[in-house]
N, C-alpha and C. Protein backbone atom coordinates (compact mmCIF):
# COMPACT_ATOMS: atom_id res chain seq x y z
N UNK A 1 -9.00 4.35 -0.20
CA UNK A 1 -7.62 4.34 0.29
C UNK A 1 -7.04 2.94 0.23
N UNK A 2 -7.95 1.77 0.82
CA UNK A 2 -7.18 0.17 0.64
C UNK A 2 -7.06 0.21 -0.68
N UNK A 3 -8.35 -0.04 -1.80
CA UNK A 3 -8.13 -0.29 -3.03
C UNK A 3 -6.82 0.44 -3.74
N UNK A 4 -6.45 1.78 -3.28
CA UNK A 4 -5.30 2.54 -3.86
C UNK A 4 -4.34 1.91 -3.91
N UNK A 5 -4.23 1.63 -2.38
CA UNK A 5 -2.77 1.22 -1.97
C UNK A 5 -2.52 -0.57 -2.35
N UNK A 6 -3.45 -0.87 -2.57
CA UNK A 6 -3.50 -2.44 -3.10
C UNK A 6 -3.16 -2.53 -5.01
N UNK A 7 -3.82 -0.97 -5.41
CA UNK A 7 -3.27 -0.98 -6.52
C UNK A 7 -2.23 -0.90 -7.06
N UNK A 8 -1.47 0.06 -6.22
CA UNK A 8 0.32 0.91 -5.90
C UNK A 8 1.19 -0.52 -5.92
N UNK A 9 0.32 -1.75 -4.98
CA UNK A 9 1.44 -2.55 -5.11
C UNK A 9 1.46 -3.58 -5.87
N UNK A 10 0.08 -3.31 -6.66
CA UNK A 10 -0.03 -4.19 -7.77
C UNK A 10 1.04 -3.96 -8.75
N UNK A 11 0.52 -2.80 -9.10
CA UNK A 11 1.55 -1.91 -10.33
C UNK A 11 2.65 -2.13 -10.26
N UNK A 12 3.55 -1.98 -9.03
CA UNK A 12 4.69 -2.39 -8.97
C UNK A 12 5.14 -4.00 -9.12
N UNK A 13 4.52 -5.11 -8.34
CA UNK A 13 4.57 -5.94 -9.21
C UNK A 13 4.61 -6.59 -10.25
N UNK A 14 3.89 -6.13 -11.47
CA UNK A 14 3.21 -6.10 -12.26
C UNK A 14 4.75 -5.50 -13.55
N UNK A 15 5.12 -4.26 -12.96
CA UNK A 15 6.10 -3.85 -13.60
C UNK A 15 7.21 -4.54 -13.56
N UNK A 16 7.71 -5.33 -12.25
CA UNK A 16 8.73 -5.65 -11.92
C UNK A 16 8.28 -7.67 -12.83
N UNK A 17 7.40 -8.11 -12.69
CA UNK A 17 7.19 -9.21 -13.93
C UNK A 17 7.41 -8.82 -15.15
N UNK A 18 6.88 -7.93 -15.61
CA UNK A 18 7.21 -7.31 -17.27
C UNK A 18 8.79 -6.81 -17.29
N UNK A 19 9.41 -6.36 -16.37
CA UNK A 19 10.94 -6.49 -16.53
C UNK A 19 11.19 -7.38 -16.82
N UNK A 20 11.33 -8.58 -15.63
CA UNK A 20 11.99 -10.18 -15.52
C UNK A 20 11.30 -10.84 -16.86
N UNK A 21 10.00 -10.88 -17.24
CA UNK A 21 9.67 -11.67 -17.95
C UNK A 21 10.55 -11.23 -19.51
N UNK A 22 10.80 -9.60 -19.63
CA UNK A 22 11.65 -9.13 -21.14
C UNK A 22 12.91 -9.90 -20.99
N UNK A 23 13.78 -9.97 -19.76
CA UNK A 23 15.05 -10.32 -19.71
C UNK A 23 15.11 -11.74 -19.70
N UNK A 24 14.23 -12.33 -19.80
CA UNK A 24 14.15 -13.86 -19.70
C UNK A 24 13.81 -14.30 -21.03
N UNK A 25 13.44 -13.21 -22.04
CA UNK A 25 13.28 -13.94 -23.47
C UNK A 25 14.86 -13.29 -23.64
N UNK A 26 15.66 -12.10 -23.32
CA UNK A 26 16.63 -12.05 -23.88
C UNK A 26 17.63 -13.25 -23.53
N UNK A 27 17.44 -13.82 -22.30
CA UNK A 27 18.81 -14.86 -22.53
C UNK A 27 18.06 -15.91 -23.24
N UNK A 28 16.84 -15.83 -23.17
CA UNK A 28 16.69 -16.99 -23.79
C UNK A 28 17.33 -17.08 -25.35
N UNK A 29 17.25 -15.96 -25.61
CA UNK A 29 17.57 -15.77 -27.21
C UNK A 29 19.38 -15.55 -26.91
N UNK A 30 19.72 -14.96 -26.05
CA UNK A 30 21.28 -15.24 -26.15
C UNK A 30 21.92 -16.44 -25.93
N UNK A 31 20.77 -17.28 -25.27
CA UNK A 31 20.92 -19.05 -24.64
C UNK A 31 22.18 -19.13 -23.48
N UNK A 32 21.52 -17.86 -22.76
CA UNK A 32 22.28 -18.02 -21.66
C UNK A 32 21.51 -17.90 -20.26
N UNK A 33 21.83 -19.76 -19.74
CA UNK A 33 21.18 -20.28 -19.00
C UNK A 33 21.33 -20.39 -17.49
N UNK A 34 22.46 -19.88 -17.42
CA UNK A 34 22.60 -19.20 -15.26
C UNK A 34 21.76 -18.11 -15.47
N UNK A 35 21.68 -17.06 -16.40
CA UNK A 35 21.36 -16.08 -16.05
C UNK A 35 19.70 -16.08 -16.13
N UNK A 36 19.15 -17.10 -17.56
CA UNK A 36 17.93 -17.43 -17.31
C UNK A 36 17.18 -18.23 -16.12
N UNK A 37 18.00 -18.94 -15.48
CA UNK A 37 17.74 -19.56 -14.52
C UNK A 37 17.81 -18.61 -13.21
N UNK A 38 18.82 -18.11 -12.70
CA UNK A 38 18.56 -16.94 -12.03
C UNK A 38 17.46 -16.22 -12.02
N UNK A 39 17.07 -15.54 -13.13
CA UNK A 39 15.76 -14.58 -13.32
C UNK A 39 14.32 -15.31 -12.99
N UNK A 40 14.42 -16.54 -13.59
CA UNK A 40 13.56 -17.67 -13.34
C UNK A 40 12.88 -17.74 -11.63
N UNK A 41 14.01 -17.71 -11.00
CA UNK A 41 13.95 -18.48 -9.56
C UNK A 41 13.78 -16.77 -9.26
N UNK A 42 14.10 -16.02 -9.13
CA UNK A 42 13.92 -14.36 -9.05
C UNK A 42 12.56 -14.05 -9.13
N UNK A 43 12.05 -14.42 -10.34
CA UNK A 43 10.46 -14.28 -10.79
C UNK A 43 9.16 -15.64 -9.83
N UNK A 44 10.42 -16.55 -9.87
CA UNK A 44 8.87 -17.72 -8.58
C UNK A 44 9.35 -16.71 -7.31
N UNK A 45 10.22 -16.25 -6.58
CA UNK A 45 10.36 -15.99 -5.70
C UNK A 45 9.37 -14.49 -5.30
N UNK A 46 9.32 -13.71 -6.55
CA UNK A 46 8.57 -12.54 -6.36
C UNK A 46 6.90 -13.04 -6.28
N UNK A 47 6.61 -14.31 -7.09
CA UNK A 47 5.34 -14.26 -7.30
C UNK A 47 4.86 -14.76 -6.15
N UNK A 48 4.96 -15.14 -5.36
CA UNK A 48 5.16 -15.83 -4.37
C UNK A 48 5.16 -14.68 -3.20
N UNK A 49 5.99 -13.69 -2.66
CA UNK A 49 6.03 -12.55 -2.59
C UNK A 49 4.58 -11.49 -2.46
N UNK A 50 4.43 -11.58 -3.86
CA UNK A 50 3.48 -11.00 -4.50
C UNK A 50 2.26 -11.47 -4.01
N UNK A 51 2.31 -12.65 -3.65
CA UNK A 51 0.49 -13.25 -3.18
C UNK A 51 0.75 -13.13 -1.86
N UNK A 52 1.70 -13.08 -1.13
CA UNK A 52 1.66 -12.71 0.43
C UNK A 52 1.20 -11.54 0.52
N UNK A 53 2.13 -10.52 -0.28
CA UNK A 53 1.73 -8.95 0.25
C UNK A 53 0.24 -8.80 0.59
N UNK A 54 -0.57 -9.66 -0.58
CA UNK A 54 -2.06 -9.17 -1.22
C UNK A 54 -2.87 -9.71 -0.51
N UNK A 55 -2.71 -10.95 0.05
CA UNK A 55 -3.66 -11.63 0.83
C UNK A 55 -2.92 -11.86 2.29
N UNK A 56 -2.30 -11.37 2.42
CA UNK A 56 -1.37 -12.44 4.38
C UNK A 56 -1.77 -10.73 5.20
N UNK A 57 -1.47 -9.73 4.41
CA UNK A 57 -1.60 -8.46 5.45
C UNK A 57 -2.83 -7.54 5.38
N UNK A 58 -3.58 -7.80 6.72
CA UNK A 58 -4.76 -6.56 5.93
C UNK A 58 -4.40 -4.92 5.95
N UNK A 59 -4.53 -4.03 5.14
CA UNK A 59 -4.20 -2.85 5.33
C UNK A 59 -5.00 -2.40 6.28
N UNK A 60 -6.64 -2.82 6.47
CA UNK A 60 -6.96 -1.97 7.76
C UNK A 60 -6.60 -1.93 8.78
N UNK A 61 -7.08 -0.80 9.63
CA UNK A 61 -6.69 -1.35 10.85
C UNK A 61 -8.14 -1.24 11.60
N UNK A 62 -8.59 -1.24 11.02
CA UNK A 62 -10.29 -1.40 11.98
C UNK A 62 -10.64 -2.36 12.49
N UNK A 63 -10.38 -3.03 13.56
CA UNK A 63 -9.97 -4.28 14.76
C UNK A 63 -12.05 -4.92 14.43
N UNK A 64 -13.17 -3.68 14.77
CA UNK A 64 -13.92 -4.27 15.05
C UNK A 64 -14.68 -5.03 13.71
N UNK A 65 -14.05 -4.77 12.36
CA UNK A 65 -14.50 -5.74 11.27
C UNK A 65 -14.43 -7.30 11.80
N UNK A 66 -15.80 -7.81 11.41
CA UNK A 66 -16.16 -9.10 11.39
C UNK A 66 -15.31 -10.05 10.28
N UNK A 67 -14.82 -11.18 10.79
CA UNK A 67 -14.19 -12.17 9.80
C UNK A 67 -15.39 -12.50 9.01
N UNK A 68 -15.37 -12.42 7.67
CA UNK A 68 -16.40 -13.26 7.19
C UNK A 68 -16.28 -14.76 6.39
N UNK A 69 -17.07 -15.34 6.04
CA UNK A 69 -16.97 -16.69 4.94
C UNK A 69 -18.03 -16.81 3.71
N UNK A 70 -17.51 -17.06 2.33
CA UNK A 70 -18.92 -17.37 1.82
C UNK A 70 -17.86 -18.08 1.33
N UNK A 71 -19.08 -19.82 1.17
CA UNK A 71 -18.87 -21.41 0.98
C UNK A 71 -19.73 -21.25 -0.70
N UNK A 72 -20.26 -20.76 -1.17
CA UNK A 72 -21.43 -20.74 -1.98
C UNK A 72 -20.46 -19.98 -3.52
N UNK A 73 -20.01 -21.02 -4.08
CA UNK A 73 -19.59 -20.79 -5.60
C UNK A 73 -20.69 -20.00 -6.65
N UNK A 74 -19.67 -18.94 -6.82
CA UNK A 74 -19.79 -17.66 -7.67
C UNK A 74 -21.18 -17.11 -6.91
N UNK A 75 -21.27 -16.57 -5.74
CA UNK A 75 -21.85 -15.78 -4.83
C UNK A 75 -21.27 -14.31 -4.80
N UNK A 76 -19.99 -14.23 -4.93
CA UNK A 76 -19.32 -12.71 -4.66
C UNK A 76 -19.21 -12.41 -6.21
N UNK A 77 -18.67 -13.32 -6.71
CA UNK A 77 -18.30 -12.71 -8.11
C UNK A 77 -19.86 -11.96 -8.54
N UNK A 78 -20.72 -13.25 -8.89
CA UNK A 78 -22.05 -12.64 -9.44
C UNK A 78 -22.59 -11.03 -8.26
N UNK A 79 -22.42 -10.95 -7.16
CA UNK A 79 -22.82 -9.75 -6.92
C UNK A 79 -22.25 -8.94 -6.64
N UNK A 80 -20.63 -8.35 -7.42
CA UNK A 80 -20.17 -7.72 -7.62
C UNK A 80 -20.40 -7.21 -9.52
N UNK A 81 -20.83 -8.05 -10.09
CA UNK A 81 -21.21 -8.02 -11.57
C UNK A 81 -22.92 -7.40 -11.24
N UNK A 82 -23.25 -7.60 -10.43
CA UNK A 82 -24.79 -6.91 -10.04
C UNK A 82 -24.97 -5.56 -9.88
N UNK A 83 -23.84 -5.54 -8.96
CA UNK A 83 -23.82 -4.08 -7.98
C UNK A 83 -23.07 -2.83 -9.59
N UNK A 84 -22.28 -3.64 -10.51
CA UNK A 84 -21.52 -3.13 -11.46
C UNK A 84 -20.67 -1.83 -11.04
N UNK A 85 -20.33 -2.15 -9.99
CA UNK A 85 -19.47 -0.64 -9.82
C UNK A 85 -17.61 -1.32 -9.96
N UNK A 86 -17.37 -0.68 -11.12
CA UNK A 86 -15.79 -1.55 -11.69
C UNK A 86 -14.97 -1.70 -11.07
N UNK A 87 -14.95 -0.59 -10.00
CA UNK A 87 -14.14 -0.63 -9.10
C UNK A 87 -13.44 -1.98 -7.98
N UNK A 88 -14.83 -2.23 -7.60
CA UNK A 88 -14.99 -3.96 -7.22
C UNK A 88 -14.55 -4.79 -7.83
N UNK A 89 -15.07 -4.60 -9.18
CA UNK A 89 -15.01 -6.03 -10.25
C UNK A 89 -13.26 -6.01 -10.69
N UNK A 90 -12.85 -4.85 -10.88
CA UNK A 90 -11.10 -5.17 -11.18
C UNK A 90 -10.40 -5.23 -9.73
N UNK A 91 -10.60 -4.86 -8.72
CA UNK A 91 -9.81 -4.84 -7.39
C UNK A 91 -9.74 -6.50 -7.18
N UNK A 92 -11.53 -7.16 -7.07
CA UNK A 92 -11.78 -8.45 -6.81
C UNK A 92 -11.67 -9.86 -7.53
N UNK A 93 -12.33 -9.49 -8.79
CA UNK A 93 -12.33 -10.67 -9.64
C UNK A 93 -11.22 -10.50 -10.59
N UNK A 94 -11.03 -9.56 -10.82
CA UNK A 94 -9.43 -9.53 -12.02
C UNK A 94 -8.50 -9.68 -11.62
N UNK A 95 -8.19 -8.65 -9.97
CA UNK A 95 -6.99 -8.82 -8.78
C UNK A 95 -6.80 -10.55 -8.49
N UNK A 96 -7.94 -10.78 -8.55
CA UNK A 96 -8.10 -12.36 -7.70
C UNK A 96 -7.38 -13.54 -8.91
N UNK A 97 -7.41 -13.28 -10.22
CA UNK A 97 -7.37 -14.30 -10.87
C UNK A 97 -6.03 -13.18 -11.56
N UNK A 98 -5.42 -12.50 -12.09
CA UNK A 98 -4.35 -11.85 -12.07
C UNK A 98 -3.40 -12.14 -11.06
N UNK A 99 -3.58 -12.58 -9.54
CA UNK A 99 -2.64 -12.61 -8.56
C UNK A 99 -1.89 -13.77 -9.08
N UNK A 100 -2.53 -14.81 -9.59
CA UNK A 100 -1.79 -16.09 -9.60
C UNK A 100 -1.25 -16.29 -11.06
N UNK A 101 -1.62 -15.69 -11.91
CA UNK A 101 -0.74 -15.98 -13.13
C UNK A 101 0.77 -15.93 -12.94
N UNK A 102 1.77 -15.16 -12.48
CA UNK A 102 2.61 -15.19 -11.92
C UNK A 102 3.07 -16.40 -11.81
N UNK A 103 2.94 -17.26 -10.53
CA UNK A 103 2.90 -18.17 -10.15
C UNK A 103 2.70 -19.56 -10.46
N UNK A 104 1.70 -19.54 -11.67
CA UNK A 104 1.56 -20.82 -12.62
C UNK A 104 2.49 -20.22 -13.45
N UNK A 105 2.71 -19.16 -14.49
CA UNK A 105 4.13 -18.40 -15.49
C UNK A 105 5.01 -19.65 -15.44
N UNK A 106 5.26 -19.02 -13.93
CA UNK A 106 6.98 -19.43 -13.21
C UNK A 106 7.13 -20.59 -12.81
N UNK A 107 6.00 -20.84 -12.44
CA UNK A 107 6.70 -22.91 -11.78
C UNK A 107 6.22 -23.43 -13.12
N UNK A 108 5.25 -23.11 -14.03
CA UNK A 108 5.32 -23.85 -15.00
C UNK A 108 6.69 -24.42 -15.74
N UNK A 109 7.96 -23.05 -16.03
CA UNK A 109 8.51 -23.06 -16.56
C UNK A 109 9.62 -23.97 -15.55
N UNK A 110 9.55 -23.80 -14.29
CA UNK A 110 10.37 -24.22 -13.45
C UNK A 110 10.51 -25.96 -13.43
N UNK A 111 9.10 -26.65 -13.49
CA UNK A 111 8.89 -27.59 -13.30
C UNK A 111 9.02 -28.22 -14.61
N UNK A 112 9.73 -27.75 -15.74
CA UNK A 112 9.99 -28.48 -16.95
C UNK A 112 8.66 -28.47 -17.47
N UNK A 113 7.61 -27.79 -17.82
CA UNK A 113 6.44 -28.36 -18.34
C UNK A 113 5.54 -29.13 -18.30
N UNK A 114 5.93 -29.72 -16.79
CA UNK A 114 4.77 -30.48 -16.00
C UNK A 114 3.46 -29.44 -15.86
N UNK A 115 2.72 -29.91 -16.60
CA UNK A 115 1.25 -29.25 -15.97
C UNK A 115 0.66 -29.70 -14.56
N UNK A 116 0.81 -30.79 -14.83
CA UNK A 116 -0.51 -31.49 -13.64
C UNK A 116 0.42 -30.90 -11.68
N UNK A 117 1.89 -31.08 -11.78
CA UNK A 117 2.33 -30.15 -10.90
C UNK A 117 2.69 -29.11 -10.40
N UNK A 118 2.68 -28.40 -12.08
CA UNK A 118 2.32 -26.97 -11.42
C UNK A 118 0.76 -26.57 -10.86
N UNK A 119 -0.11 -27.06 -11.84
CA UNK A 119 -1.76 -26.94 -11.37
C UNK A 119 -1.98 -27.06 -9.93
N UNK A 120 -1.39 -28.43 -9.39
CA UNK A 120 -1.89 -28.75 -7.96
C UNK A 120 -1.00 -27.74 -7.28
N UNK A 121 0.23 -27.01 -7.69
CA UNK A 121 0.46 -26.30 -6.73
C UNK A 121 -0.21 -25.10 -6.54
N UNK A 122 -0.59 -24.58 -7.35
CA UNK A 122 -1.47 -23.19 -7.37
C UNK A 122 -2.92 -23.68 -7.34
N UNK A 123 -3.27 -24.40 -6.70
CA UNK A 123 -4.69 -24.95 -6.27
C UNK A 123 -4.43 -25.26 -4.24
N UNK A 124 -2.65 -26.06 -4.74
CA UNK A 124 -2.74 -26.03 -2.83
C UNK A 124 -2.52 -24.41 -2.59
N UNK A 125 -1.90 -23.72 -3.51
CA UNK A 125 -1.20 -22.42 -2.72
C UNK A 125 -2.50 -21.64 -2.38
N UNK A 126 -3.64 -21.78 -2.92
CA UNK A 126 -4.94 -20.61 -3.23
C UNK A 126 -5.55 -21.71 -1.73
N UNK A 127 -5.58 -22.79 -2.02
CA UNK A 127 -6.69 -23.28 -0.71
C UNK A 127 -5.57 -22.72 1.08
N UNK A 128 -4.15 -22.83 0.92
CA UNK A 128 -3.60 -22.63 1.48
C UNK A 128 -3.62 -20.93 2.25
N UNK A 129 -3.73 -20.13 1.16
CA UNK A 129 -3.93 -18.52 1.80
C UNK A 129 -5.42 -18.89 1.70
N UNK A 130 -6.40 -19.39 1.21
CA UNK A 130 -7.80 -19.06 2.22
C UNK A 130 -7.75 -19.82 3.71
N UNK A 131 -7.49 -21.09 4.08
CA UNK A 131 -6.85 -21.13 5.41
C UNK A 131 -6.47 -20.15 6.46
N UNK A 132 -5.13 -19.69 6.04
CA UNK A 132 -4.43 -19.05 6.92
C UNK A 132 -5.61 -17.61 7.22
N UNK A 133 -6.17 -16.76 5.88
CA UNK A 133 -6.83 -15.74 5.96
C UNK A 133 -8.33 -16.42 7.24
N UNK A 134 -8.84 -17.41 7.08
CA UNK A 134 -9.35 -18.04 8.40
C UNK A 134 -8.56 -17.26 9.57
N UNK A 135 -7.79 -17.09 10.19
CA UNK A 135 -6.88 -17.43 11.43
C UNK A 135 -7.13 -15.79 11.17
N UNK A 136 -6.65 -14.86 10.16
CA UNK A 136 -6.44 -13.11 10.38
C UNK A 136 -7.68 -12.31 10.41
N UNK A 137 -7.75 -11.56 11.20
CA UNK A 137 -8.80 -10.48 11.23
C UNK A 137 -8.56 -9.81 9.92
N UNK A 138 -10.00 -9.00 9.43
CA UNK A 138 -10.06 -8.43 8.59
C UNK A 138 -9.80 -8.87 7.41
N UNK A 139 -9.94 -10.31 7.12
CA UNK A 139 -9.95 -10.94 5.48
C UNK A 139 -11.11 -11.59 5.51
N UNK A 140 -11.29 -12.10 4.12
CA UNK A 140 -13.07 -12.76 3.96
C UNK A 140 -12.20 -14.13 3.20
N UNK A 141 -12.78 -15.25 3.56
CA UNK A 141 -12.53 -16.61 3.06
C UNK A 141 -13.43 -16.90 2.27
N UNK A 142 -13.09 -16.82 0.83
CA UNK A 142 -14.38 -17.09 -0.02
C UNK A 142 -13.91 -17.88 -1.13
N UNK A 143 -14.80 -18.71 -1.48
CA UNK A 143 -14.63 -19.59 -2.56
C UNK A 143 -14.52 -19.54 -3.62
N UNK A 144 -14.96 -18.29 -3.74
CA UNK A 144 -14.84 -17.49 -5.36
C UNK A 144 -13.56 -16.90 -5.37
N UNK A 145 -12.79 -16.54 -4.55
CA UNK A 145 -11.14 -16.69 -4.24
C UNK A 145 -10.28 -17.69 -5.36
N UNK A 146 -10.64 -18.88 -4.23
CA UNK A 146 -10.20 -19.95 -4.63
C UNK A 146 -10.29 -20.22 -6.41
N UNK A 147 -11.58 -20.04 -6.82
CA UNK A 147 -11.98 -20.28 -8.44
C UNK A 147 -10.96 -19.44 -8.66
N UNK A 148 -11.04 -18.45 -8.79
CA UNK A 148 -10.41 -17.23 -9.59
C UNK A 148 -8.91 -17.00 -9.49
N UNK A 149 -8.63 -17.64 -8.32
CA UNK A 149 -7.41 -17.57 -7.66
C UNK A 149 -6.52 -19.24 -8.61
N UNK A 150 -7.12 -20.11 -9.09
CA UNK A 150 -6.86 -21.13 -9.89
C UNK A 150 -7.24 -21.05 -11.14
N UNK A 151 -7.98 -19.97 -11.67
CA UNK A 151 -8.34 -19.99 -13.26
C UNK A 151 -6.87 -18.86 -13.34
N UNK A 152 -6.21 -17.73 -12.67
CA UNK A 152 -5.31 -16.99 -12.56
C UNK A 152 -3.53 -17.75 -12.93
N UNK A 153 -3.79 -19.19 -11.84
CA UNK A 153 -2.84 -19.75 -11.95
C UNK A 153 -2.77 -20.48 -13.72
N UNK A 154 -3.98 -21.47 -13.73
CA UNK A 154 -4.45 -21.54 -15.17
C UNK A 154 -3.84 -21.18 -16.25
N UNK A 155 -4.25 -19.95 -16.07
CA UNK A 155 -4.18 -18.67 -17.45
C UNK A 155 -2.06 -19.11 -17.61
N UNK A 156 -1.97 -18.55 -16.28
CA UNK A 156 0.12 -18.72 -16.28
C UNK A 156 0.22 -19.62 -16.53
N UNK A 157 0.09 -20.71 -16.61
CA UNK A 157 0.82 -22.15 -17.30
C UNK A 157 0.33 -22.07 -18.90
N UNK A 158 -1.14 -21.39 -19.13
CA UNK A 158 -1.10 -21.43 -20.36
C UNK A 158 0.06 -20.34 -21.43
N UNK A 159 0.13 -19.61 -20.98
CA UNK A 159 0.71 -18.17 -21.30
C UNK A 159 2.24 -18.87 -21.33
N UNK A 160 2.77 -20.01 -20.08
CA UNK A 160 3.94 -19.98 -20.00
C UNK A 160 4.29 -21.27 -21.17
N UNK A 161 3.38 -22.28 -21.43
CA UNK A 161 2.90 -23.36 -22.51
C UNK A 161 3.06 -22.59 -23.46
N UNK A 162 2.65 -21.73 -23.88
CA UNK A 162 2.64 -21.03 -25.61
C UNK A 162 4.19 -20.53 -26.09
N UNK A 163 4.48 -19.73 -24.80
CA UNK A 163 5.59 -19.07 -24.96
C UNK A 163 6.71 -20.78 -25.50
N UNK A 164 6.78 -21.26 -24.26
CA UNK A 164 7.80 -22.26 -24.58
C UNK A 164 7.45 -22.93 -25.59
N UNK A 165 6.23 -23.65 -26.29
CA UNK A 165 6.33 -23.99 -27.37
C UNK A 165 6.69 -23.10 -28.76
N UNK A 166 6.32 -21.54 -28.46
CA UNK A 166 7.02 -20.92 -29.93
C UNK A 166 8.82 -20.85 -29.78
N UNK A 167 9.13 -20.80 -28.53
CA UNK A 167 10.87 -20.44 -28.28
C UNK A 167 11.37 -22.22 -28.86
N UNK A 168 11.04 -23.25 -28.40
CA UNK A 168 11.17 -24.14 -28.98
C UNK A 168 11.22 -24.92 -30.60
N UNK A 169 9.77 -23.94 -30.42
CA UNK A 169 9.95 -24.50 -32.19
C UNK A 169 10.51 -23.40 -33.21
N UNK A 170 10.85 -22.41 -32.90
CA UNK A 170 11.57 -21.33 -33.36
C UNK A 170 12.76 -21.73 -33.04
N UNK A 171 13.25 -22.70 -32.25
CA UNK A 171 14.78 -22.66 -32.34
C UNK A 171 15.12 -24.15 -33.05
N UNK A 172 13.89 -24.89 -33.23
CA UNK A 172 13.87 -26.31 -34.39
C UNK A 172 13.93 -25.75 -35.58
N UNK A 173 13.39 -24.65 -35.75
CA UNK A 173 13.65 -24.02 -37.31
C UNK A 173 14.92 -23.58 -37.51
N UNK A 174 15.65 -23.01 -36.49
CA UNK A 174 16.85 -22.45 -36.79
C UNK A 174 18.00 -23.58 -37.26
N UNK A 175 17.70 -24.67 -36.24
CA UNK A 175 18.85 -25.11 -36.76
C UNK A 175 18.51 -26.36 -37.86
């Protein structure tokens, strides 16, 4: 039932990026820039959004779950790849590093192509929700979070790097 409903609002996220992200190559290609900029700040604002829903609220409500912690890099990942039941492995390690692409995407593009400040922000934002998940019942603070939760951001600056270098040099050819 959590994994469902964690998926329901994946999907919808997920859909609602693949909208914004189509309409953001169309102005780009119409070179119209309120409206790309709009969609822009629309899309950091959802991703952003998007990592609250997933990590700030627990769906259970089972009060007597124990907070847990694991400090010990690639401890969960490797024994969820043990246990091999997929279910885990896409909810946890794909959910986990999928959450933040988004988020590197969008400030990449936001921040003019600064890498090194979008990186540190999706490194403070991931150490930042394991923190707070400290303080809430019913979340686990784990370090393999954090990895996955920054190879996620990663991946979006690369994805958002490629894109802008082909829209760029596709529009050096044009003219």
């Amino acid at each position: 039932m959590v994994t469902l409903m964690r998926f329901n609002i994946f999907l919808i996220f997920v859909l609602i990026f693949a909208y914004l992200l189509s309409n953001l190559y169309i102005f780009i290609k119409k070179d119209n820039i309120l409206l790309f900029n709009n969609y822009l700040n629309i899309g950091f604002f959802l991703s952003i959004l998007f990592i609250i829903s997933l990590t700030m609220f627990p769906i259970s409500t089972n009060l007597d779950i124990k907070h847990e912690f694991n400090l010990i890099p690639f401890k969960t990942i490797t024994m969820f790849f043990k246990n091999g039941n997929i279910i885990n492995i896409c909810a946890n390690v794909l959910g986990n590093t999928l959450l933040f692409i988004p988020l590197g995407f969008f400030c990449y593009i936001k921040f003019n192509g600064n890498f090194n400040k979008t990186l540190k922000l999706c490194i403070f934002s991931t150490i930042f929700v394991e923190c707070i998940q400290i303080l809430l019942p019913m979340r686990l603070t784990d370090v393999d979070d954090l990895i996955l939760n920054t190879l996620g951001g990663f991946i979006g600056i690369l994805i958002a790097h490629k894109l802008t270098y082909k829209i760029t040099h596709a529009k050096k050819v044009i003219e």
